[in-house]
PDB file of N, CA and C in Angstrom:
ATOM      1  N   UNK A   1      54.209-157.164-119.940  1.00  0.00           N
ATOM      2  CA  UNK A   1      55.044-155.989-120.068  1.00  0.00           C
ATOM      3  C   UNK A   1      55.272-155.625-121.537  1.00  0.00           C
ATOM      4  N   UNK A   2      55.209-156.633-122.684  1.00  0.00           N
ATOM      5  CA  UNK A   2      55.555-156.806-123.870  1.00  0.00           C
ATOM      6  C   UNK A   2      54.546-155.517-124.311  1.00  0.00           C
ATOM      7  N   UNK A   3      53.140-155.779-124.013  1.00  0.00           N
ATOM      8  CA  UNK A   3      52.054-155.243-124.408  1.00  0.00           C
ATOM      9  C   UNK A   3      51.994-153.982-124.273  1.00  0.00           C
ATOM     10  N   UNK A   4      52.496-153.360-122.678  1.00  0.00           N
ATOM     11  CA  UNK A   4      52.581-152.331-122.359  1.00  0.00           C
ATOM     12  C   UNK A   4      53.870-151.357-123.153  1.00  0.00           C
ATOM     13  N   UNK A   5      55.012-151.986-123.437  1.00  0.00           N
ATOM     14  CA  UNK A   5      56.000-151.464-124.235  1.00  0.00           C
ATOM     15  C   UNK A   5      55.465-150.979-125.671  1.00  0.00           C
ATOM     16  N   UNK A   6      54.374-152.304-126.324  1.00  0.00           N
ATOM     17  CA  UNK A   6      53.707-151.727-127.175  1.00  0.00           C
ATOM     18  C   UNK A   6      52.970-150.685-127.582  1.00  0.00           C
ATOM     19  N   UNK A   7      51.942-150.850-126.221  1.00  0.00           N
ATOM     20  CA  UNK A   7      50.848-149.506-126.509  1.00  0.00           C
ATOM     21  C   UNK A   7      52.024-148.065-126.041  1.00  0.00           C
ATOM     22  N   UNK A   8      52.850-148.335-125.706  1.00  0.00           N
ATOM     23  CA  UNK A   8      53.430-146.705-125.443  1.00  0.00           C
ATOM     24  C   UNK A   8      54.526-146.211-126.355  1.00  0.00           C
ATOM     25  N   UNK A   9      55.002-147.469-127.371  1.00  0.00           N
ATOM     26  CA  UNK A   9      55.387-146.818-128.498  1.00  0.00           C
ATOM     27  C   UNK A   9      54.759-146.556-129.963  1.00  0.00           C
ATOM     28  N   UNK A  10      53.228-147.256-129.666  1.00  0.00           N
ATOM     29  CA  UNK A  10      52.431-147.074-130.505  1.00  0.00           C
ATOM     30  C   UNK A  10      51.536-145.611-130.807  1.00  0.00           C
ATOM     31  N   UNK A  11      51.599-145.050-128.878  1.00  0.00           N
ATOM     32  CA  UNK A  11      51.041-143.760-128.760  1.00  0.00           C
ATOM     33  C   UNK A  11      52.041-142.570-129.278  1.00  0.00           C
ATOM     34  N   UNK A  12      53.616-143.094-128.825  1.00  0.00           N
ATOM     35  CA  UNK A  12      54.631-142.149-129.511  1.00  0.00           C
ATOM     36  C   UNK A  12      54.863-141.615-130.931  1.00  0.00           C
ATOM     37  N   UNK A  13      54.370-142.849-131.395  1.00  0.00           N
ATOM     38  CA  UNK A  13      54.368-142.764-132.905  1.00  0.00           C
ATOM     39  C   UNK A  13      53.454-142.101-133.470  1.00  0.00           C
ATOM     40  N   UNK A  14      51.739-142.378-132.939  1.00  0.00           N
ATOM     41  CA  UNK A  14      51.083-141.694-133.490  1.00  0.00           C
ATOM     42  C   UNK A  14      51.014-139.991-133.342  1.00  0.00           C
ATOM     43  N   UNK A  15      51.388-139.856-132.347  1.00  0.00           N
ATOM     44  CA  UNK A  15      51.221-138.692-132.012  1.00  0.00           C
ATOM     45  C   UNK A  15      52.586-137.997-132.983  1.00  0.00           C
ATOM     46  N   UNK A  16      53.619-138.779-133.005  1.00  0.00           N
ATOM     47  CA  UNK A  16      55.034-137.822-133.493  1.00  0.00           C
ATOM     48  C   UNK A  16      54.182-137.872-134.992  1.00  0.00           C
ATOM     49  N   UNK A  17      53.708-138.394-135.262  1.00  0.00           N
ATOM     50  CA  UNK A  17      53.283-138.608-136.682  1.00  0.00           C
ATOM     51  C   UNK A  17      51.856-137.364-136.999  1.00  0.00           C
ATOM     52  N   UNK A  18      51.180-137.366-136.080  1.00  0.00           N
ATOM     53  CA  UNK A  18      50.421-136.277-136.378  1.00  0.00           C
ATOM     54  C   UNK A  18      51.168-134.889-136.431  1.00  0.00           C
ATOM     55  N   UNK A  19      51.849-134.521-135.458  1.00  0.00           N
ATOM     56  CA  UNK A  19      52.770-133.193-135.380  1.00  0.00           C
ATOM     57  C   UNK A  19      53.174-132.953-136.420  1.00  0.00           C
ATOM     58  N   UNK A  20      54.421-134.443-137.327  1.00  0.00           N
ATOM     59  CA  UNK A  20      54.970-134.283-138.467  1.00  0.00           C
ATOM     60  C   UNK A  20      53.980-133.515-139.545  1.00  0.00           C
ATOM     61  N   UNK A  21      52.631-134.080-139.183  1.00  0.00           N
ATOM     62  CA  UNK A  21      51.846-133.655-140.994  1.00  0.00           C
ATOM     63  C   UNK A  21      51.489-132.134-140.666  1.00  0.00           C
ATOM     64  N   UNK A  22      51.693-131.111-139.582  1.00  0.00           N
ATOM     65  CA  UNK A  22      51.394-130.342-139.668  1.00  0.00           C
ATOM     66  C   UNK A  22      52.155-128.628-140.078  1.00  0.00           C
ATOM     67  N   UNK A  23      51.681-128.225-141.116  1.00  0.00           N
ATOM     68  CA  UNK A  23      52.535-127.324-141.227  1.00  0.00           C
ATOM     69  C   UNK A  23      52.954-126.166-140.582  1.00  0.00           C
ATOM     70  N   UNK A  24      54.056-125.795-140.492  1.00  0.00           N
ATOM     71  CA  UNK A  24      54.898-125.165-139.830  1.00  0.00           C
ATOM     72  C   UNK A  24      54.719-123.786-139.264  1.00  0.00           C
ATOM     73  N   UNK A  25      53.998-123.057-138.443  1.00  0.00           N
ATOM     74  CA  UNK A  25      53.904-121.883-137.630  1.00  0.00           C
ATOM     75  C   UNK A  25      55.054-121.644-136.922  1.00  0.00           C
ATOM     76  N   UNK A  26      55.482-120.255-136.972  1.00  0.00           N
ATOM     77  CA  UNK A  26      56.841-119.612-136.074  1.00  0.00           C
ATOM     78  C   UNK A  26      55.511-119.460-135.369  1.00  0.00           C
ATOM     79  N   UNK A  27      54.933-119.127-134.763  1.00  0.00           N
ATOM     80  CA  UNK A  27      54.259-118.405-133.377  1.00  0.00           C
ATOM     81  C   UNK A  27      53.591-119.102-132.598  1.00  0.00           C
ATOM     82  N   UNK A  28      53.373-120.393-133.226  1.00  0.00           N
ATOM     83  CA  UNK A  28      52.662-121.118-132.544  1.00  0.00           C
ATOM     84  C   UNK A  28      53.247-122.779-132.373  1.00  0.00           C
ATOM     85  N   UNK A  29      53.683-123.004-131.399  1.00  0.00           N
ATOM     86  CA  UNK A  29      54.413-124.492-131.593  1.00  0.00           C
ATOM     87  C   UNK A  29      53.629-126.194-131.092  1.00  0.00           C
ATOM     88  N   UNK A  30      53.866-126.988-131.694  1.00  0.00           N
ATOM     89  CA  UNK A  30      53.455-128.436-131.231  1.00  0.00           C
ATOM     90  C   UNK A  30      54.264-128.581-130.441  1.00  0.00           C
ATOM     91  N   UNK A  31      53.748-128.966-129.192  1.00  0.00           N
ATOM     92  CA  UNK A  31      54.962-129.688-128.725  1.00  0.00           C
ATOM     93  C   UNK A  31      54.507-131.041-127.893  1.00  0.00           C
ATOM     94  N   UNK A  32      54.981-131.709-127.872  1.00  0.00           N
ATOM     95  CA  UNK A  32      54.744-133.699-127.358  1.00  0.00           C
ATOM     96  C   UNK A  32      55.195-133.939-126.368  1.00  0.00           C
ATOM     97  N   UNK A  33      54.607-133.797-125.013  1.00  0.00           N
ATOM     98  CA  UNK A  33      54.775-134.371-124.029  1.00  0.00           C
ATOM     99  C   UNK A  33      54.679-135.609-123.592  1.00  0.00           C
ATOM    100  N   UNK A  34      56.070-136.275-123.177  1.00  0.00           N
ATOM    101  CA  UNK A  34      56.365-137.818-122.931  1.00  0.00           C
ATOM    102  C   UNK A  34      56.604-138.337-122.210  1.00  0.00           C
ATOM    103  N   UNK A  35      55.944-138.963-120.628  1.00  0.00           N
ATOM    104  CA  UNK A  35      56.295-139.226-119.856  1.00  0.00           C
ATOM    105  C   UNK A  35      55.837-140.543-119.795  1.00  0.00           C
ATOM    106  N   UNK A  36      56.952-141.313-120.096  1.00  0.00           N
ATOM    107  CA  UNK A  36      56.422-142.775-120.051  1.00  0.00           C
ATOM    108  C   UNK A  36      56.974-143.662-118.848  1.00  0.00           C
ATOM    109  N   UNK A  37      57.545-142.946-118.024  1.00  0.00           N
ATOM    110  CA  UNK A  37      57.574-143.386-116.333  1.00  0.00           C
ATOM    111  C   UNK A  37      56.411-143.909-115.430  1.00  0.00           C
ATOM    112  N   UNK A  38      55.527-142.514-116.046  1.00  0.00           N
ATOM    113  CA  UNK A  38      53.816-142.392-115.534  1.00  0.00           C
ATOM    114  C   UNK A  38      52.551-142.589-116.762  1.00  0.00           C
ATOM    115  N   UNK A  39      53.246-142.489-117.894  1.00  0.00           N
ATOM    116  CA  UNK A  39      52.310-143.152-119.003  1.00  0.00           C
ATOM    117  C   UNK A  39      50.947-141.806-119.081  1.00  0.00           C
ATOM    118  N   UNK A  40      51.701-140.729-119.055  1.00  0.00           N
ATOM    119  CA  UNK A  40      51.195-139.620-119.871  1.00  0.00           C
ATOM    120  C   UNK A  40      51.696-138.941-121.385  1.00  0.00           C
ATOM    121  N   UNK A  41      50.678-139.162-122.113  1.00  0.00           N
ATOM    122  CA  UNK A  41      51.499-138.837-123.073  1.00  0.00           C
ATOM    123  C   UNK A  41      49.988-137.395-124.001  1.00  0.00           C
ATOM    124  N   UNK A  42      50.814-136.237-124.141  1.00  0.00           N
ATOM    125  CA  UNK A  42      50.140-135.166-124.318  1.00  0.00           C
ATOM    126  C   UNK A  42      50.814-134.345-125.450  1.00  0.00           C
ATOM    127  N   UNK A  43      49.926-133.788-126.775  1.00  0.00           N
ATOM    128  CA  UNK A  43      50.149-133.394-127.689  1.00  0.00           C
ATOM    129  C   UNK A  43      49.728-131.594-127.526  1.00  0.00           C
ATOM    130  N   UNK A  44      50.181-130.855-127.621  1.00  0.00           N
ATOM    131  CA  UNK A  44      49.717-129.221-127.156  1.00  0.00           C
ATOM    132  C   UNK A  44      50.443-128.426-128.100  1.00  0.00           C
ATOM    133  N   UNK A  45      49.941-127.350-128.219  1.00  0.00           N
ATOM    134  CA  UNK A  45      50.160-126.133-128.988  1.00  0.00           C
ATOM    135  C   UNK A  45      50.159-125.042-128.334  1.00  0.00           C
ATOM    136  N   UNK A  46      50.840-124.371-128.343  1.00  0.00           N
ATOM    137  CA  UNK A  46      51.551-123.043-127.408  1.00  0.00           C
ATOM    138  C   UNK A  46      52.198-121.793-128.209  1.00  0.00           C
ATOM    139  N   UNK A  47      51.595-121.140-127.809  1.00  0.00           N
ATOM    140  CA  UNK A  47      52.755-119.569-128.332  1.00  0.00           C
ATOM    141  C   UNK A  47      51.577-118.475-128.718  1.00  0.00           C
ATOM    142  N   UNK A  48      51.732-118.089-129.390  1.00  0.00           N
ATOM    143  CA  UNK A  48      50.770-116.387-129.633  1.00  0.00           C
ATOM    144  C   UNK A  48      50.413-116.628-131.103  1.00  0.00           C
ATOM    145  N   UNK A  49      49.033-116.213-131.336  1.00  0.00           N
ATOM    146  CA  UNK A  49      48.517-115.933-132.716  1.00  0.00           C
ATOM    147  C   UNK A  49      47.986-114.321-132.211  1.00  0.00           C
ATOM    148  N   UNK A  50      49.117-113.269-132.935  1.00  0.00           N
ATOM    149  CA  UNK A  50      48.851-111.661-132.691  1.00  0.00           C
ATOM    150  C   UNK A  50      49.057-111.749-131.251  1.00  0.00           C
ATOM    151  N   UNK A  51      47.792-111.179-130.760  1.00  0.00           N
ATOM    152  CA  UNK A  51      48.477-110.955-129.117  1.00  0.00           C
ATOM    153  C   UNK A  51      47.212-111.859-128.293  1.00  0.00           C
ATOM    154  N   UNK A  52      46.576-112.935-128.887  1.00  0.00           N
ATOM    155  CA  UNK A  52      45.876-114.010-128.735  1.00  0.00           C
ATOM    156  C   UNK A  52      46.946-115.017-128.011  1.00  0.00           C
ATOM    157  N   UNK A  53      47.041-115.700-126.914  1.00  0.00           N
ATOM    158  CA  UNK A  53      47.825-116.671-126.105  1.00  0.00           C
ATOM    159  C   UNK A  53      47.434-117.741-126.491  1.00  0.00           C
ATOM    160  N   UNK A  54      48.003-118.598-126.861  1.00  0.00           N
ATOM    161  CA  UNK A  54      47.091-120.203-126.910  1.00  0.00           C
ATOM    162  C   UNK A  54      48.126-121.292-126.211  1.00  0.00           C
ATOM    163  N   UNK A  55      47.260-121.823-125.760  1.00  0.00           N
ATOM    164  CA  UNK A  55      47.870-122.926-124.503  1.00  0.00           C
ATOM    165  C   UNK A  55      46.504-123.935-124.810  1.00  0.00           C
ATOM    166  N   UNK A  56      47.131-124.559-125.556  1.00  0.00           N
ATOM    167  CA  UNK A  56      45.934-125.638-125.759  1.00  0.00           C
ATOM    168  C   UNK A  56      46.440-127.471-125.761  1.00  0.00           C
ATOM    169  N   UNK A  57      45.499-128.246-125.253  1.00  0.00           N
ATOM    170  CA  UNK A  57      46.159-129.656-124.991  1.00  0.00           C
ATOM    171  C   UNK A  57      44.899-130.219-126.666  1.00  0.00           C
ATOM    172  N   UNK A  58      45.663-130.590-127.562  1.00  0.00           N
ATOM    173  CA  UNK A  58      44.988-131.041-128.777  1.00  0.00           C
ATOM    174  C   UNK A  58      44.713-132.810-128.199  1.00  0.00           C
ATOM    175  N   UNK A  59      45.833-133.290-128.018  1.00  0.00           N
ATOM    176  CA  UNK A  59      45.044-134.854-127.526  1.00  0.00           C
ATOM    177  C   UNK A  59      45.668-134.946-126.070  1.00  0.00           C
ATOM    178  N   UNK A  60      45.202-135.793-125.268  1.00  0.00           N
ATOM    179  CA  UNK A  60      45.944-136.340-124.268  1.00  0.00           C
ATOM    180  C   UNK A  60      45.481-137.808-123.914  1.00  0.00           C
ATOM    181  N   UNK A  61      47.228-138.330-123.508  1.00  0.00           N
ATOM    182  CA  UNK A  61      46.530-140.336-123.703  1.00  0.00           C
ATOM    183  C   UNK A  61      47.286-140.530-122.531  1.00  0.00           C
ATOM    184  N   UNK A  62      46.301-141.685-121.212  1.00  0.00           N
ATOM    185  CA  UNK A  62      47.118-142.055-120.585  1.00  0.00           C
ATOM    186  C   UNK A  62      47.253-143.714-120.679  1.00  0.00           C
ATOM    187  N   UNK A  63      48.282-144.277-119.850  1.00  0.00           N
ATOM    188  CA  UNK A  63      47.730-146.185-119.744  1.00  0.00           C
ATOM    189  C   UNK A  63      47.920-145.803-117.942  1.00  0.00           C
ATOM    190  N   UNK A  64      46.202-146.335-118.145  1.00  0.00           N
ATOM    191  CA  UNK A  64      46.265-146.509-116.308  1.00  0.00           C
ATOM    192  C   UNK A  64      45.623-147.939-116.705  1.00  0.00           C
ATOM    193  N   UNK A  65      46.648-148.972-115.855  1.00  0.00           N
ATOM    194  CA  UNK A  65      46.068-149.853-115.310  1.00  0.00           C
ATOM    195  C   UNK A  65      46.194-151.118-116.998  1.00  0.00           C
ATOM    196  N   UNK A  66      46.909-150.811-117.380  1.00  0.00           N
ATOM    197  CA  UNK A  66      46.780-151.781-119.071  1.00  0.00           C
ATOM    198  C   UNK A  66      45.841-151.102-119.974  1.00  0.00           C
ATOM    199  N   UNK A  67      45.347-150.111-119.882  1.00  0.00           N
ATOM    200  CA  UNK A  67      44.517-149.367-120.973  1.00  0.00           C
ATOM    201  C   UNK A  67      44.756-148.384-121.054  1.00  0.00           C
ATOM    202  N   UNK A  68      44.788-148.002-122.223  1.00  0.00           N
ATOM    203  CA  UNK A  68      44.943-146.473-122.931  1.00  0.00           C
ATOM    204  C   UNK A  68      43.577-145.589-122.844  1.00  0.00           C
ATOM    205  N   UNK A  69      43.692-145.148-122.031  1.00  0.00           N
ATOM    206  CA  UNK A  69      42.487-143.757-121.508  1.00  0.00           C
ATOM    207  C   UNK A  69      42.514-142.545-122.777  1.00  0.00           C
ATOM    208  N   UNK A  70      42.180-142.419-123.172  1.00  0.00           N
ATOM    209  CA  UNK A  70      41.810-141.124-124.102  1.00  0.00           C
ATOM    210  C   UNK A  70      41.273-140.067-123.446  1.00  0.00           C
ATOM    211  N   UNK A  71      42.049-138.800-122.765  1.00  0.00           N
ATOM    212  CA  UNK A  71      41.178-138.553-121.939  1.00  0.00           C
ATOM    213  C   UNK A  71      40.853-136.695-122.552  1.00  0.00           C
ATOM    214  N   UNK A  72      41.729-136.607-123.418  1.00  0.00           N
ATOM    215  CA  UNK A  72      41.228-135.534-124.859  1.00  0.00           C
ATOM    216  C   UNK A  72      41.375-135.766-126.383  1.00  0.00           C
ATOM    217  N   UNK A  73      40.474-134.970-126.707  1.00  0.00           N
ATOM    218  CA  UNK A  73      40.915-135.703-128.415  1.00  0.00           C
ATOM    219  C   UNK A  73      40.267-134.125-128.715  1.00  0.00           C
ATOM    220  N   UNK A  74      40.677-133.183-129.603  1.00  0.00           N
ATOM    221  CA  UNK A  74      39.910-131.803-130.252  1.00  0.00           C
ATOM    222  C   UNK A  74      40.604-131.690-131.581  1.00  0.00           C
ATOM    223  N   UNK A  75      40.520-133.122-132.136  1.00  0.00           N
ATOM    224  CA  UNK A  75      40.612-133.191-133.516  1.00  0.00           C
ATOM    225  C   UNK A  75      39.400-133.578-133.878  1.00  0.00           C
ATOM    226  N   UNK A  76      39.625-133.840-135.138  1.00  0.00           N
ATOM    227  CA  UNK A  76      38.137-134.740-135.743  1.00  0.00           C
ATOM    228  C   UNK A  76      38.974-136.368-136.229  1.00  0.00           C
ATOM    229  N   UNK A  77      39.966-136.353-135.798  1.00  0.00           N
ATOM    230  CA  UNK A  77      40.409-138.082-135.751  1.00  0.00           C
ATOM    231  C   UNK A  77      39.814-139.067-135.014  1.00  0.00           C
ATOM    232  N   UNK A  78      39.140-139.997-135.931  1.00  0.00           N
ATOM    233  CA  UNK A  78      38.479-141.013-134.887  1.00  0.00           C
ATOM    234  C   UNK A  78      40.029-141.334-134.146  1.00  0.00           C
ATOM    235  N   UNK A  79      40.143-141.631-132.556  1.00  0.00           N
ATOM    236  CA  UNK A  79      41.314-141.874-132.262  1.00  0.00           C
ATOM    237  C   UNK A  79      41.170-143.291-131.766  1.00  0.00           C
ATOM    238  N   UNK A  80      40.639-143.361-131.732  1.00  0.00           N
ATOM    239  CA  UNK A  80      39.471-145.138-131.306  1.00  0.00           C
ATOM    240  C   UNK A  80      40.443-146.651-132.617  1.00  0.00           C
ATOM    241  N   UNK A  81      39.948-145.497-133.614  1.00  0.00           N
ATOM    242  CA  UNK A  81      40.354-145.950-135.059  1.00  0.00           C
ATOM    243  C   UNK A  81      41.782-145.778-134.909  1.00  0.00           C
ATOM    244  N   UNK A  82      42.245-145.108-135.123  1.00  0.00           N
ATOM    245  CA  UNK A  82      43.685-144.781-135.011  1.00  0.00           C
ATOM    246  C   UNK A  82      44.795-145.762-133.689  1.00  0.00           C
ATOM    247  N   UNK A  83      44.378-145.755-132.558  1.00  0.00           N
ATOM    248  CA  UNK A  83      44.774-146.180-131.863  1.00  0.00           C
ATOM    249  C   UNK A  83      45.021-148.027-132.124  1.00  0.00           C
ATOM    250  N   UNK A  84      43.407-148.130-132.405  1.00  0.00           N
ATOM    251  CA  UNK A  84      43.468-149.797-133.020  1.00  0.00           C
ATOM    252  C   UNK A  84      44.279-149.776-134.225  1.00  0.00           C
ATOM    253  N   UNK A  85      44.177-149.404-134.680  1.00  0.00           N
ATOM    254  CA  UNK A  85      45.115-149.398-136.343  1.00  0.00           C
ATOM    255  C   UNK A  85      47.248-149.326-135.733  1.00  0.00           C
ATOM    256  N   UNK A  86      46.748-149.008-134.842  1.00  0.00           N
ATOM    257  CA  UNK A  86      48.757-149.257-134.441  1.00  0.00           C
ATOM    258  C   UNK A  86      48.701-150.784-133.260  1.00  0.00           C
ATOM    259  N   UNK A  87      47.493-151.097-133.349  1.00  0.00           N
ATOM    260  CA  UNK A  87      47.946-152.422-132.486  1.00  0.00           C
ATOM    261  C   UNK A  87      47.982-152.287-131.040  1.00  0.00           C
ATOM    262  N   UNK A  88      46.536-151.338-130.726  1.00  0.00           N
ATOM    263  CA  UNK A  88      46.134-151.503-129.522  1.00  0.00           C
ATOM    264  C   UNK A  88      44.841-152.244-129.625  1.00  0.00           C
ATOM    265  N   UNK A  89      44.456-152.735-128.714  1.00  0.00           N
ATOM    266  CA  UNK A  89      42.902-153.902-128.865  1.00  0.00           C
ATOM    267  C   UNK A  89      42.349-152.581-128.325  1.00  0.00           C
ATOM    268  N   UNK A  90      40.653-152.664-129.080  1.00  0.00           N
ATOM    269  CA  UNK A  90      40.097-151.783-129.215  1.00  0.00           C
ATOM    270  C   UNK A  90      39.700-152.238-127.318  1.00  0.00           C
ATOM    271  N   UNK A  91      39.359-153.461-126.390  1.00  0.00           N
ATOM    272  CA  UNK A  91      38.784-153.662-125.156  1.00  0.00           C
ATOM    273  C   UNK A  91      39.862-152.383-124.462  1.00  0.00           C
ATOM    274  N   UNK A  92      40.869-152.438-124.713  1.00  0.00           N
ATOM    275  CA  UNK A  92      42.331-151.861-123.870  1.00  0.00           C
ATOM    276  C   UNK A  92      42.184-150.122-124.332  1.00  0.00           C
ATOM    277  N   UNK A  93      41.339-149.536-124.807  1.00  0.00           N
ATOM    278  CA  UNK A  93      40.590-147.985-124.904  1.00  0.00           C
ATOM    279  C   UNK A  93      39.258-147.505-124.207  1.00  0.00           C
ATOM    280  N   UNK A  94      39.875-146.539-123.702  1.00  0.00           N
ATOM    281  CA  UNK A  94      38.566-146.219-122.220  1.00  0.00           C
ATOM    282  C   UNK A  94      38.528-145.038-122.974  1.00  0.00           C
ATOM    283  N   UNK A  95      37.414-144.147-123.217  1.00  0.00           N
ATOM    284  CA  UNK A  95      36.742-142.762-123.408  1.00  0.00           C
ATOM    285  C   UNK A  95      37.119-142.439-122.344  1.00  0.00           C
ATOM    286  N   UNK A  96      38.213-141.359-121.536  1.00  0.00           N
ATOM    287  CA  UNK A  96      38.147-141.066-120.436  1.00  0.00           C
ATOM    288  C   UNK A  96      37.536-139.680-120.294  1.00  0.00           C
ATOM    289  N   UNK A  97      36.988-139.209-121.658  1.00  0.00           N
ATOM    290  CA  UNK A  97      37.029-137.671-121.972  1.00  0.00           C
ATOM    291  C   UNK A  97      34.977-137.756-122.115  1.00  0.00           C
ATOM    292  N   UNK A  98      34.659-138.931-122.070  1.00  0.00           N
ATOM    293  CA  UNK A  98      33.291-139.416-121.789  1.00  0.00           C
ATOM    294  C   UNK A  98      32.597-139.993-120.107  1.00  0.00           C
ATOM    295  N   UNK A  99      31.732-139.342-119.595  1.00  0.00           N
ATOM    296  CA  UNK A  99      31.713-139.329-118.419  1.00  0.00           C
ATOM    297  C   UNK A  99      30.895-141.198-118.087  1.00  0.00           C
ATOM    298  N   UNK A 100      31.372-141.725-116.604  1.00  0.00           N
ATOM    299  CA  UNK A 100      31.072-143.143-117.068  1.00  0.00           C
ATOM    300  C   UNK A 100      29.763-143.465-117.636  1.00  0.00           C
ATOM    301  N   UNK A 101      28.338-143.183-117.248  1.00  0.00           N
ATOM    302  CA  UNK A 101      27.680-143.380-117.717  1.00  0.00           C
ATOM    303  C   UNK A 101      27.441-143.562-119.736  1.00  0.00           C
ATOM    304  N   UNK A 102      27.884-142.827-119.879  1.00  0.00           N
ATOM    305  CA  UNK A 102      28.265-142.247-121.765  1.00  0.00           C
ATOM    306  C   UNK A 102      28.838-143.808-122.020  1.00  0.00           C
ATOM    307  N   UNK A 103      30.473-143.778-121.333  1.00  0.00           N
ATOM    308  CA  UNK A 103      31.309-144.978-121.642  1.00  0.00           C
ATOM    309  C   UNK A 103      30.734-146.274-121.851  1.00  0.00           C
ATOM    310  N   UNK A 104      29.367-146.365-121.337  1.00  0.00           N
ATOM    311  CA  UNK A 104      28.945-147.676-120.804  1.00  0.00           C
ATOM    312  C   UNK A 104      28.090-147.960-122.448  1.00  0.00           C
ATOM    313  N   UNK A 105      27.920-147.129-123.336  1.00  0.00           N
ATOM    314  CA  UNK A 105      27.004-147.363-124.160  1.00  0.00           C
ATOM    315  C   UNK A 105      27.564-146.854-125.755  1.00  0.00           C
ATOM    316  N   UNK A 106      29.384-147.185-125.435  1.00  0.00           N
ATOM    317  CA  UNK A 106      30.094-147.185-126.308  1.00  0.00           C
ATOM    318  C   UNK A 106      30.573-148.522-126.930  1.00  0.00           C
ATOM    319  N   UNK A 107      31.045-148.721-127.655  1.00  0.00           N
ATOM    320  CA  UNK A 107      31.951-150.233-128.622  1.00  0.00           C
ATOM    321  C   UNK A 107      33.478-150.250-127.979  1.00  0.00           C
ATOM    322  N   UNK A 108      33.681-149.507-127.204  1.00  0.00           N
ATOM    323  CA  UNK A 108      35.157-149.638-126.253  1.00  0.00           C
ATOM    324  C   UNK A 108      34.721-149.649-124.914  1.00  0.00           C
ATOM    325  N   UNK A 109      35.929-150.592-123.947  1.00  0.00           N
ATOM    326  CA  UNK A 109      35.400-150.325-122.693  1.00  0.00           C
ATOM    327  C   UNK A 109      35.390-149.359-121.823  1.00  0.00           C
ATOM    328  N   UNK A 110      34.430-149.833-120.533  1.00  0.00           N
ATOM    329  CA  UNK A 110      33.855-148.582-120.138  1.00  0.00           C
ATOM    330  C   UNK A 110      34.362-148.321-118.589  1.00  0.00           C
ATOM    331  N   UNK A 111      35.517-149.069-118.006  1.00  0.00           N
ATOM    332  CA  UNK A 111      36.448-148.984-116.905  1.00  0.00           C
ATOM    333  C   UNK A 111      36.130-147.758-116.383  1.00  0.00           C
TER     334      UNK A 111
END
């Protein structure tokens, strides 16, 4: 359980920490979705650029099962890297955003 407390304040952090470095738009907002009941945790941007709508999910992380699923990433952050760097084991990261075959012929596992 220790572990699991870990990886889900490790995902909180990173993510509150990416939002922080970004500078500030009135029209367009970050906002961090946190549901750590169900161990979704989703980073998105919302609001209007002109009369352009944007509803976009920038990362999304789940833990199914003791692993942290990556199941978007539309940054250019290795999140692989990132994720291990807060003290998740790189075995406990699934590409979920990689279809299984792909997963199987990655350096993380392929669940």
């Amino acid at each position: 359980m220790e572990k699991l407390e870990h990886y889900r304040q490790s995902i909180q952090d990173l993510l509150t920490r990416y939002i922080a470095e970004l500078p500030t738009k009135a029209e367009v907002e970050s906002q961090l979705l946190i549901d750590t009941q169900r161990d979704h945790y989703q980073w998105m941007r919302v609001g209007w650029k002109g009369s352009q709508r944007i509803y976009h999910v920038v990362i999304h992380l789940d833990i199914k099962d003791g692993k942290v699923w990556i199941q978007q990433n539309t940054t250019d952050t290795d999140l692989v890297q990132a994720l291990s760097d807060g003290g998740i084991d790189r075995e406990d990261i699934v590409l979920g955003l990689q279809p299984a075959y792909k997963r199987e012929l990655t350096l993380v596992t392929s669940d």
